[in-house]
Structures are given as C-alpha cells and as structure tokens.
N, C-alpha and C. Protein backbone atom coordinates (compact mmCIF):
# COMPACT_ATOMS: atom_id res chain seq x y z
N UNK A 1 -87.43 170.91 160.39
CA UNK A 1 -86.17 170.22 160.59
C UNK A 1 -85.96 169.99 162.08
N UNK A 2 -85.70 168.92 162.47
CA UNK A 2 -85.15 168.62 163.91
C UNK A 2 -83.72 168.00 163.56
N UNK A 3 -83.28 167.97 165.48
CA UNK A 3 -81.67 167.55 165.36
C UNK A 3 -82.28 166.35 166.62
N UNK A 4 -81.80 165.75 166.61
CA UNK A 4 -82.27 164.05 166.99
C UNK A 4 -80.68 164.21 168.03
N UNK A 5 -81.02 163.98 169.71
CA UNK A 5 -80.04 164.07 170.67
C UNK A 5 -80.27 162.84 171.27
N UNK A 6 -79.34 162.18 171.11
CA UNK A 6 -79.26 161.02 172.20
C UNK A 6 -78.13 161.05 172.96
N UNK A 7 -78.87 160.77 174.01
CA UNK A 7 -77.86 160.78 175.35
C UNK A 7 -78.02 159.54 175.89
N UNK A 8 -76.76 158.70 175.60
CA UNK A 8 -76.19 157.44 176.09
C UNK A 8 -76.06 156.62 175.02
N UNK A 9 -74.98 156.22 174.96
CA UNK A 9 -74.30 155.42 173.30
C UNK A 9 -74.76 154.25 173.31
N UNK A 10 -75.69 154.06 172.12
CA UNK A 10 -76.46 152.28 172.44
C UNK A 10 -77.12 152.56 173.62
N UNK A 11 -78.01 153.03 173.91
CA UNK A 11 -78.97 152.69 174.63
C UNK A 11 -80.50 152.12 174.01
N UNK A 12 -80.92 151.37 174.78
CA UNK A 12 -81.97 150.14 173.82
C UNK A 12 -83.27 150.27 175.06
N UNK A 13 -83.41 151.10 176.08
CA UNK A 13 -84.08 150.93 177.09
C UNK A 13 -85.74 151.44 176.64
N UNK A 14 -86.38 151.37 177.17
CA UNK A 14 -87.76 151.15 176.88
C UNK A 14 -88.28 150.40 175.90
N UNK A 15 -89.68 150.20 176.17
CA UNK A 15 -90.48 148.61 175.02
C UNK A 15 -89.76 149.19 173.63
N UNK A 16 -89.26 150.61 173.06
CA UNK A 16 -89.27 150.75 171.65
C UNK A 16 -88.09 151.03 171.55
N UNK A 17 -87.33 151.12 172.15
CA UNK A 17 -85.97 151.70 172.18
C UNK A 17 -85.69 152.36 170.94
N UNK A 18 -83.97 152.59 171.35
CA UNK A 18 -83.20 153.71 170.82
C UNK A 18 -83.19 153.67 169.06
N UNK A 19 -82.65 152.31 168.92
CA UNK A 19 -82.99 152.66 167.24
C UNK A 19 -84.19 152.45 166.77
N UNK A 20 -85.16 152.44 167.10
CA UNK A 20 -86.81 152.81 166.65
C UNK A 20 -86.59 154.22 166.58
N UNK A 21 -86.27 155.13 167.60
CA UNK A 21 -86.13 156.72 167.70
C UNK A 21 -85.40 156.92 166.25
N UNK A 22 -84.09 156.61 166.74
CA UNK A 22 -83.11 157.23 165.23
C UNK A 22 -83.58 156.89 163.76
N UNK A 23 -84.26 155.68 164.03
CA UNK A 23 -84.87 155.57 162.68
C UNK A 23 -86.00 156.25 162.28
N UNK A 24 -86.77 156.57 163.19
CA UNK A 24 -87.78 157.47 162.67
C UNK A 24 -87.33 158.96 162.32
N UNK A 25 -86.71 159.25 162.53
CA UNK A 25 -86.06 160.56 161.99
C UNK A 25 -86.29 160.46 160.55
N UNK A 26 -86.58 160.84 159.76
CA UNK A 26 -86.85 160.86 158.83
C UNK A 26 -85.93 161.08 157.70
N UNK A 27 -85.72 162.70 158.13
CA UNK A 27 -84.78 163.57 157.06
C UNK A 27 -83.18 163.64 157.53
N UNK A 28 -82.58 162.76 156.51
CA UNK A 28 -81.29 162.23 157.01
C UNK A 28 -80.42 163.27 157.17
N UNK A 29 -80.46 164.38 156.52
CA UNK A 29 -79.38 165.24 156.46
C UNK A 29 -79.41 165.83 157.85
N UNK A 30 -80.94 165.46 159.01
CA UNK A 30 -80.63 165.82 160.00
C UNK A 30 -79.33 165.71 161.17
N UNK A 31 -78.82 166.37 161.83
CA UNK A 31 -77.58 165.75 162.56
C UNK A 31 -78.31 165.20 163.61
N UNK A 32 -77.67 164.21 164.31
CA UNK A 32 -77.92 162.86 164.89
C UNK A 32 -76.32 163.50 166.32
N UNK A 33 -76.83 164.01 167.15
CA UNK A 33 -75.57 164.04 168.43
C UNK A 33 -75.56 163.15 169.45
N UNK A 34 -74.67 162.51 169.61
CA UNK A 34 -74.54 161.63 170.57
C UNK A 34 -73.21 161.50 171.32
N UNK A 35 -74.15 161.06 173.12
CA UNK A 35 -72.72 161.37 173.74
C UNK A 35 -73.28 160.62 174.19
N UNK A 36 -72.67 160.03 176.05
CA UNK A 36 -72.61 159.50 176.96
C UNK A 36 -72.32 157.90 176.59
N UNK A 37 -71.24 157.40 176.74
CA UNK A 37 -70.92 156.03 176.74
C UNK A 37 -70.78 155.56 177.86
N UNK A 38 -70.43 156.05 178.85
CA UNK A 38 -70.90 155.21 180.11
C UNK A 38 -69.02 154.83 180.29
N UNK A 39 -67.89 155.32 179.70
CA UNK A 39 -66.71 154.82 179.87
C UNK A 39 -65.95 155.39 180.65
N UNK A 40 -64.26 155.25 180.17
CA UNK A 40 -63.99 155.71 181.58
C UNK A 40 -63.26 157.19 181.58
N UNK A 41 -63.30 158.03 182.60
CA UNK A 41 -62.36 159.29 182.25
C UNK A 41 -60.82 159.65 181.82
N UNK A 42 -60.25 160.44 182.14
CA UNK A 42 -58.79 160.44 181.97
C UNK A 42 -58.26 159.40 182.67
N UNK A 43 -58.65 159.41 184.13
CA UNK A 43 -57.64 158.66 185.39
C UNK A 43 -57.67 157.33 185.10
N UNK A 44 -59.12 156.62 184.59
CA UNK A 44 -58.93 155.19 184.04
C UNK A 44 -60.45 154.96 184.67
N UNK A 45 -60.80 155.76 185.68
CA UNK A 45 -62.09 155.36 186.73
C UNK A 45 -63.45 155.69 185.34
N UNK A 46 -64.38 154.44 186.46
CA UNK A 46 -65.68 154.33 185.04
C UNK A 46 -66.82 156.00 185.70
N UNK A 47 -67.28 156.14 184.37
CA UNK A 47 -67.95 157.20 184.64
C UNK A 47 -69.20 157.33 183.14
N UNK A 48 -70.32 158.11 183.65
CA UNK A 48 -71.29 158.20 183.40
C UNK A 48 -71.68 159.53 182.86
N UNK A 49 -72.24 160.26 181.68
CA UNK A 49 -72.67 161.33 181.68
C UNK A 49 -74.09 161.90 182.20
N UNK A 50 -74.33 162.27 183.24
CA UNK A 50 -75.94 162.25 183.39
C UNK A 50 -75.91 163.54 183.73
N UNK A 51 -75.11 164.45 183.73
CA UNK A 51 -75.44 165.93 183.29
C UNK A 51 -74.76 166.64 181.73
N UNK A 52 -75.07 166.18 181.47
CA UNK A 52 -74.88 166.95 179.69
C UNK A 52 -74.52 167.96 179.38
N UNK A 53 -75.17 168.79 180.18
CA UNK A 53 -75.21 170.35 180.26
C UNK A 53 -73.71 170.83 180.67
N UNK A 54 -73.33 169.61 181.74
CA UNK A 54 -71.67 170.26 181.99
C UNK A 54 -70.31 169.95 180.90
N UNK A 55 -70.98 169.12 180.10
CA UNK A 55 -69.90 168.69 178.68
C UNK A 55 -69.85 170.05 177.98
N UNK A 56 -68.72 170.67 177.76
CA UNK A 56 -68.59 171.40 177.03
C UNK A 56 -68.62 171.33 175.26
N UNK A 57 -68.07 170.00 174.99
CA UNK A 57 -67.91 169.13 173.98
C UNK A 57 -69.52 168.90 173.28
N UNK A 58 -70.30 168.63 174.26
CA UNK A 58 -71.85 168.15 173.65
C UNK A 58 -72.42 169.57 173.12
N UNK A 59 -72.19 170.20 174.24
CA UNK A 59 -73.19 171.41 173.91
C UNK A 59 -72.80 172.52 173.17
N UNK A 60 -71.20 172.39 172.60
CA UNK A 60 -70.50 173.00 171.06
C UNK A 60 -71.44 172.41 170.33
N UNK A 61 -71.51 171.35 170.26
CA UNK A 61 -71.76 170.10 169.10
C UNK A 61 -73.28 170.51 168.82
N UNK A 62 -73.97 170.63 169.77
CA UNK A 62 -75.45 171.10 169.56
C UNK A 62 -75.53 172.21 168.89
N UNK A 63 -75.02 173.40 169.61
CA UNK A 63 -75.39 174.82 169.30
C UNK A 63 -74.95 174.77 167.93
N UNK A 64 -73.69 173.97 167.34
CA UNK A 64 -73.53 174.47 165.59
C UNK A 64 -74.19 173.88 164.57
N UNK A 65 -75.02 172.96 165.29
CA UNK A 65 -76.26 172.69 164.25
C UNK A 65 -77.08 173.80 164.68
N UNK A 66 -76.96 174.71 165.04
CA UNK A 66 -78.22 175.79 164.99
C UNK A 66 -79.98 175.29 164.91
N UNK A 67 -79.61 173.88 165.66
CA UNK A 67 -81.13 173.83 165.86
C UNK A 67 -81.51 173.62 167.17
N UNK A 68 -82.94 174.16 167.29
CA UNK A 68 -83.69 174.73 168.66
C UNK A 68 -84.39 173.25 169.59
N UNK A 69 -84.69 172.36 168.25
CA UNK A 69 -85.88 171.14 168.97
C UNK A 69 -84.93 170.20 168.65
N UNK A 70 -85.02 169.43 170.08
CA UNK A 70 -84.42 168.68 170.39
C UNK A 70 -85.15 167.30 170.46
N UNK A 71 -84.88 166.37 170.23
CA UNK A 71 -86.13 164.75 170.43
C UNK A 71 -85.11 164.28 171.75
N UNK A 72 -84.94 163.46 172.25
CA UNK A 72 -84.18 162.52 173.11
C UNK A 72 -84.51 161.64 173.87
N UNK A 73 -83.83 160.66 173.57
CA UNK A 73 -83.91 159.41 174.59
C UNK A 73 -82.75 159.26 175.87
N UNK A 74 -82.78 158.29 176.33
CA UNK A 74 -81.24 158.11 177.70
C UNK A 74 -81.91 156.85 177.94
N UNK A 75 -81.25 156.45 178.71
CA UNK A 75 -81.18 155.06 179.51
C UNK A 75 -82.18 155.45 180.94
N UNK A 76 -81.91 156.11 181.74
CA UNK A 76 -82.58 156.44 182.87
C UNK A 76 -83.35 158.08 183.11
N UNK A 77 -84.58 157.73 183.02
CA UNK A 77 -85.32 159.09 182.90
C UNK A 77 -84.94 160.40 183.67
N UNK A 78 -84.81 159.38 185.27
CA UNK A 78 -84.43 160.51 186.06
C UNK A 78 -83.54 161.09 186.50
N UNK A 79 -82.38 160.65 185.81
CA UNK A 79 -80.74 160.92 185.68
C UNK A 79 -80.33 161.69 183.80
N UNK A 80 -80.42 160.81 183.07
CA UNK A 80 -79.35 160.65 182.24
C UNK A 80 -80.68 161.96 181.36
N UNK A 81 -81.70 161.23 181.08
CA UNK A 81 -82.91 162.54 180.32
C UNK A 81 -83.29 163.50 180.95
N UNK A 82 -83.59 163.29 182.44
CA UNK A 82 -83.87 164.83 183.15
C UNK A 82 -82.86 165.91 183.25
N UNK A 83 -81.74 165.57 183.32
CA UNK A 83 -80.60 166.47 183.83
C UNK A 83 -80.39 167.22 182.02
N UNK A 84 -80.12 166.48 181.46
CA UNK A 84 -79.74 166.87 179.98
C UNK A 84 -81.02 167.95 179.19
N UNK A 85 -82.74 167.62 179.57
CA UNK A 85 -83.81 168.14 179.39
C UNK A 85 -83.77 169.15 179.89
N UNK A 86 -83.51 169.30 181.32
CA UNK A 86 -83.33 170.66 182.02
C UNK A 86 -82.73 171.47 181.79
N UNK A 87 -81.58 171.03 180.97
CA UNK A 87 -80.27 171.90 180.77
C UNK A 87 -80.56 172.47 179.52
N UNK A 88 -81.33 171.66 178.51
CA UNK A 88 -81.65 171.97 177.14
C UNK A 88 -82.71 173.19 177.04
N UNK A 89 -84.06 173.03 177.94
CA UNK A 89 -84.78 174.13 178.23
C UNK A 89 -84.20 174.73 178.82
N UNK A 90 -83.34 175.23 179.77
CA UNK A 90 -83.35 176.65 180.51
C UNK A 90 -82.18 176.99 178.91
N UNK A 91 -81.53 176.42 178.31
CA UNK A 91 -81.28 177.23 176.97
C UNK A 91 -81.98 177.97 176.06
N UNK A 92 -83.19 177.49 176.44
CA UNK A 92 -83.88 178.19 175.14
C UNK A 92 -84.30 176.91 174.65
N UNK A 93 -84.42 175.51 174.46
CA UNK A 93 -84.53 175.06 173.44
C UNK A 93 -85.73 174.19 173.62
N UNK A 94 -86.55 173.81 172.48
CA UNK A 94 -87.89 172.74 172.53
C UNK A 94 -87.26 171.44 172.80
N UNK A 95 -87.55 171.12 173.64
CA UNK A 95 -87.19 169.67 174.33
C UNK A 95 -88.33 167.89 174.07
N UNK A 96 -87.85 167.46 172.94
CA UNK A 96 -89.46 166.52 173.15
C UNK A 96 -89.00 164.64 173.56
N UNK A 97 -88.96 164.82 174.84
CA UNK A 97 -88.23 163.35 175.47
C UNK A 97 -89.19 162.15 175.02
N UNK A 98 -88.81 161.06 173.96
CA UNK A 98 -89.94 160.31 173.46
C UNK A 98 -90.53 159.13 175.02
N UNK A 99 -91.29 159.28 175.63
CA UNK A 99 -91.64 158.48 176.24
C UNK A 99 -91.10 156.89 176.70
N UNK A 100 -91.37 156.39 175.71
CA UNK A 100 -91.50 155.37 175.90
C UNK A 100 -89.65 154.76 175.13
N UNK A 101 -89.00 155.29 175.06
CA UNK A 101 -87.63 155.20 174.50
C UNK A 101 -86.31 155.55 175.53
N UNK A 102 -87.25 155.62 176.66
CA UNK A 102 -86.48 155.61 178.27
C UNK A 102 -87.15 154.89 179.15
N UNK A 103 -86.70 154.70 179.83
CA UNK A 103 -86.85 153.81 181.39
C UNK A 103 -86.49 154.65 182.48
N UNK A 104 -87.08 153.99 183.18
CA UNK A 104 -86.30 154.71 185.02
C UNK A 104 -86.31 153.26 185.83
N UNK A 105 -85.78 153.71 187.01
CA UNK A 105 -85.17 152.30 187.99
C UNK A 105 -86.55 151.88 188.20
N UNK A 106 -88.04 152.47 188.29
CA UNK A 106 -88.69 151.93 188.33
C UNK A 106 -90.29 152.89 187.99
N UNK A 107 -91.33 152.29 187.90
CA UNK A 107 -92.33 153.05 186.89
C UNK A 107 -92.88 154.03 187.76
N UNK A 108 -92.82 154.38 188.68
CA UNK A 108 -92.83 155.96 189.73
C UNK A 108 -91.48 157.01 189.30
N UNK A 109 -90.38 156.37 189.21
CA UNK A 109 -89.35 157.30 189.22
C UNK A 109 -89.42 157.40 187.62
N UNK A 110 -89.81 156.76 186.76
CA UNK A 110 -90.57 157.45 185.29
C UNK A 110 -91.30 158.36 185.00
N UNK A 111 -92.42 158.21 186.18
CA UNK A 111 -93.19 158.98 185.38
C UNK A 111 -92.71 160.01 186.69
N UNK A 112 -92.40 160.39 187.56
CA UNK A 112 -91.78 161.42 188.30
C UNK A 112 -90.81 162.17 187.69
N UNK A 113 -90.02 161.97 187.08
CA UNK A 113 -88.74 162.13 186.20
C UNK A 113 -89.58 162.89 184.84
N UNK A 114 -90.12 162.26 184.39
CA UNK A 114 -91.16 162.84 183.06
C UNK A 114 -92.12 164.01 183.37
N UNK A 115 -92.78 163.60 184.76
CA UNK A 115 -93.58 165.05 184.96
C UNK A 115 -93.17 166.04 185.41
N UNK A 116 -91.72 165.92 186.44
CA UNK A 116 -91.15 167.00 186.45
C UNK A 116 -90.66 167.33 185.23
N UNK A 117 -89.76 167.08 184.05
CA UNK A 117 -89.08 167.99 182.85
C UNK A 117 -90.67 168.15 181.98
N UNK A 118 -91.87 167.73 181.86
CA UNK A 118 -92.91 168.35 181.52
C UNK A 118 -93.43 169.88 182.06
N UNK A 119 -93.42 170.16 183.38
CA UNK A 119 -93.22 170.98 184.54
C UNK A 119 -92.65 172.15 183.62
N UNK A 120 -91.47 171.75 183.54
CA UNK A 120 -90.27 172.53 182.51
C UNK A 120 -90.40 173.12 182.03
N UNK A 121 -91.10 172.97 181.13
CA UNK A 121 -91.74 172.78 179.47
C UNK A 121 -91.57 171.73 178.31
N UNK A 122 -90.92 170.56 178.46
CA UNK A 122 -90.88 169.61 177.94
C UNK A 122 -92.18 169.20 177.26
N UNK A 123 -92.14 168.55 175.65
CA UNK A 123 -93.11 168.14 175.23
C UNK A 123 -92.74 166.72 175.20
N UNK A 124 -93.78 165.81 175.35
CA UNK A 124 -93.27 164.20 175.51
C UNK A 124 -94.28 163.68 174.21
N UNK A 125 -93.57 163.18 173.19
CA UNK A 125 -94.31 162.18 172.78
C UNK A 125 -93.95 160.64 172.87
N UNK A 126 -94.25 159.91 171.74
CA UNK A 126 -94.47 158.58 172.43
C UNK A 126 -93.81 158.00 170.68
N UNK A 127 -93.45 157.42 170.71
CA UNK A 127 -92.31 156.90 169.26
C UNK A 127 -93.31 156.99 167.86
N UNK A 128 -94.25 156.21 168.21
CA UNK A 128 -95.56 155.71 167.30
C UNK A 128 -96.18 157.54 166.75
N UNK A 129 -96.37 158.39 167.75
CA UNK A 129 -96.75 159.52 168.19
C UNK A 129 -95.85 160.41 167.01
N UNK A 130 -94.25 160.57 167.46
CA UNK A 130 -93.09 160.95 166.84
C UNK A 130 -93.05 160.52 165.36
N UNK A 131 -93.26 159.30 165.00
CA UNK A 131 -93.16 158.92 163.94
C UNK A 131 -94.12 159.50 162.64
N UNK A 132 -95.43 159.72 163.92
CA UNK A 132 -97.01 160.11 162.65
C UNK A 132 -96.16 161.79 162.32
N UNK A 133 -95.65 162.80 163.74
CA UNK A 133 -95.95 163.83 163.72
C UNK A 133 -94.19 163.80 162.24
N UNK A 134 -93.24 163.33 162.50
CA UNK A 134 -92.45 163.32 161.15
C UNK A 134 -92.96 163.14 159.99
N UNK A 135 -93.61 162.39 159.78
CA UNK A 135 -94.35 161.51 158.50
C UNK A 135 -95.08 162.81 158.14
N UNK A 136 -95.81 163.26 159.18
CA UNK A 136 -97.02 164.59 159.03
C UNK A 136 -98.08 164.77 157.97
N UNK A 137 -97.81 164.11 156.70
CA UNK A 137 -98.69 164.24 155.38
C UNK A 137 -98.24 163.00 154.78
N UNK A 138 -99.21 161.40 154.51
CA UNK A 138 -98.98 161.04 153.83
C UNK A 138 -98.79 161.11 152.30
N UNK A 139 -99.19 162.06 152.12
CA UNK A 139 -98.96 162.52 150.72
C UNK A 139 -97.07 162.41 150.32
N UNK A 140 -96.81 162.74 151.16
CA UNK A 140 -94.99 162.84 151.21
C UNK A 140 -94.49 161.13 150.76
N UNK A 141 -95.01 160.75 149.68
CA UNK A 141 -95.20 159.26 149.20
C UNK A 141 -93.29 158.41 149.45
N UNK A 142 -92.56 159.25 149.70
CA UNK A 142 -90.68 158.91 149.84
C UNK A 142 -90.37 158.41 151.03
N UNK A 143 -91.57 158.67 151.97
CA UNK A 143 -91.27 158.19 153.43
C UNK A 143 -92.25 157.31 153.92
N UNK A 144 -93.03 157.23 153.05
CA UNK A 144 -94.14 156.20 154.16
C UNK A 144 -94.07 154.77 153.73
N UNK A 145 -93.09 154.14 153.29
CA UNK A 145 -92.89 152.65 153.39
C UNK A 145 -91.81 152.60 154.74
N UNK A 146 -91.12 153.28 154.53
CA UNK A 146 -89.89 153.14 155.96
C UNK A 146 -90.77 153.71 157.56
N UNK A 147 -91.86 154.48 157.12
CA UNK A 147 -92.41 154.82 158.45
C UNK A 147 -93.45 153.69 158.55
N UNK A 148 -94.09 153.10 157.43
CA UNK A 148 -94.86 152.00 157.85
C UNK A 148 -94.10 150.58 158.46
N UNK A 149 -93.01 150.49 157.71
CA UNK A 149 -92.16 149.13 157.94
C UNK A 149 -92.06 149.53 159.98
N UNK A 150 -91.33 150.59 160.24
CA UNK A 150 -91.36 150.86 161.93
C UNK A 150 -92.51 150.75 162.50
N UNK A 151 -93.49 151.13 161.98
CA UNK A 151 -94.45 151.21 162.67
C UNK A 151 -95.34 149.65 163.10
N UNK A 152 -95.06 149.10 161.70
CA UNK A 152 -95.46 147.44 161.68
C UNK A 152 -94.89 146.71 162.81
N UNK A 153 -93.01 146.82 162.74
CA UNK A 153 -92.27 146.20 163.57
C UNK A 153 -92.64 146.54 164.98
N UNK A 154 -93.09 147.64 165.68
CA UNK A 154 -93.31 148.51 166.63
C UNK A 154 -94.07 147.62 167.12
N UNK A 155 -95.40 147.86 166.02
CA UNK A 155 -97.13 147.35 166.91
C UNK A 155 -97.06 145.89 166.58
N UNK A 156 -96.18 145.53 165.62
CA UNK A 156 -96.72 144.06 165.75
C UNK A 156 -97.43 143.48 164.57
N UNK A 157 -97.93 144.21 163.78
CA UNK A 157 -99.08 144.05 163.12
C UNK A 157 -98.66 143.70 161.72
C-alpha cells in the first residue's frame, strides 16, 4: 500500500506530469494528500508552500494515514520537492520523488535538486518505472488495461 503526496495543486510540470502520477496509483482506497496551491495567506499577500514540513495541517494529514512511503511530485524540484523530501526522510519515511513528474528552473538545478534528496535517501523512479513497479504482476488481470491505456498515452505507442 502507498499514500500518493502531491505537493502543489494542479501541477502538470514535467514531459508526464501530475495526473499520469495520480493515475497510476493503482489501489484507490489509497489516500491521495494534497497541498500547496500557490494562493494567498491570511493578510491577502500571494504565497507558496515550498516547505511542507512547516504546515502543520499537511503533516497531521500524512501521519493519520499511517503510511511510511511516500511517491511525490511538485512543480519545482529544488524548492517545492526537495524541501518537502527532506522533511519526509528525516521523519522516518520512504520518499520516492517520480522523476520525470517535476521540473526545475533549469536541467542542472534538476538534476542537483534530485541528487541531493537521493544523497538523503530518496528513491527516484521514473512514471513508466512507478507504474510497472504498482502493476508488479501481470497476473493481477483488474489493473492492466488502465496501466496499459497510461502507459500507451505516455510512450505514444
């Protein structure tokens, strides 16, 4: 069982984006947490969540699903997924940031951003990657038209 964390509401950033991720989740009864809208605070001023870890609100919301592995995407690797990754491992928890379902301002501060929360202990897979390791046994005959249909749309094919 995983709990599927996205950090940043509608975010669509990388070649596979955000709802490729949520849809590959497989097992629906999983909880699905989501924060960061990018809106504005009490005072009216716009604001951003790119530390996670300081929401008190998110990280209730996590801990009472009582689950440990975390998947996640964000909008910006080296803000909005590193800060939230970091915060998730020094908890205790398996962290697996899908690759290619984030961006950074540019493809150094990606993969800088990625190899440091790897550093971490972060495991990174890659959507296509995420999708086989859910699926795990085609034998599981209930899921592999919806993991093939993503996977088609994905590659193209």
């Amino acid at each position: 069982m995983w709990i599927r964390v996205v950090v940043g509401r509608g975010v669509g950033s990388g070649r596979r984006g955000l709802g490729v991720v949520a849809s590959a989740c497989l097992d629906q009864r999983d909880p699905l947490v989501e924060t960061g809208d990018g809106g504005q605070d009490e005072g009216g001023e716009e604001s951003a969540d790119h530390a996670i870890g300081d929401d008190e609100q998110f990280v209730t919301a996590v801990k009472a699903t009582g689950r440990k592995k975390l998947i996640m995407t964000a909008l910006w690797t080296e803000a909005c997924l590193s800060f939230t990754a970091l915060d998730a491992l020094r908890e205790g928890n398996e962290v697996y940031p899908v690759v290619d379902a984030v961006g950074g301002t540019s493809v150094e501060a990606h993969r800088a951003a990625l190899e440091r929360i790897v550093q971490a202990g972060a495991q990174p897979p890659s959507v296509v990657q995420l999708l086989c390791e859910l699926q795990r046994d085609w034998a599981r005959t209930e899921t592999v038209q919806p993991v093939t249909e993503i996977l088609f749309a994905i590659e193209g094919r």
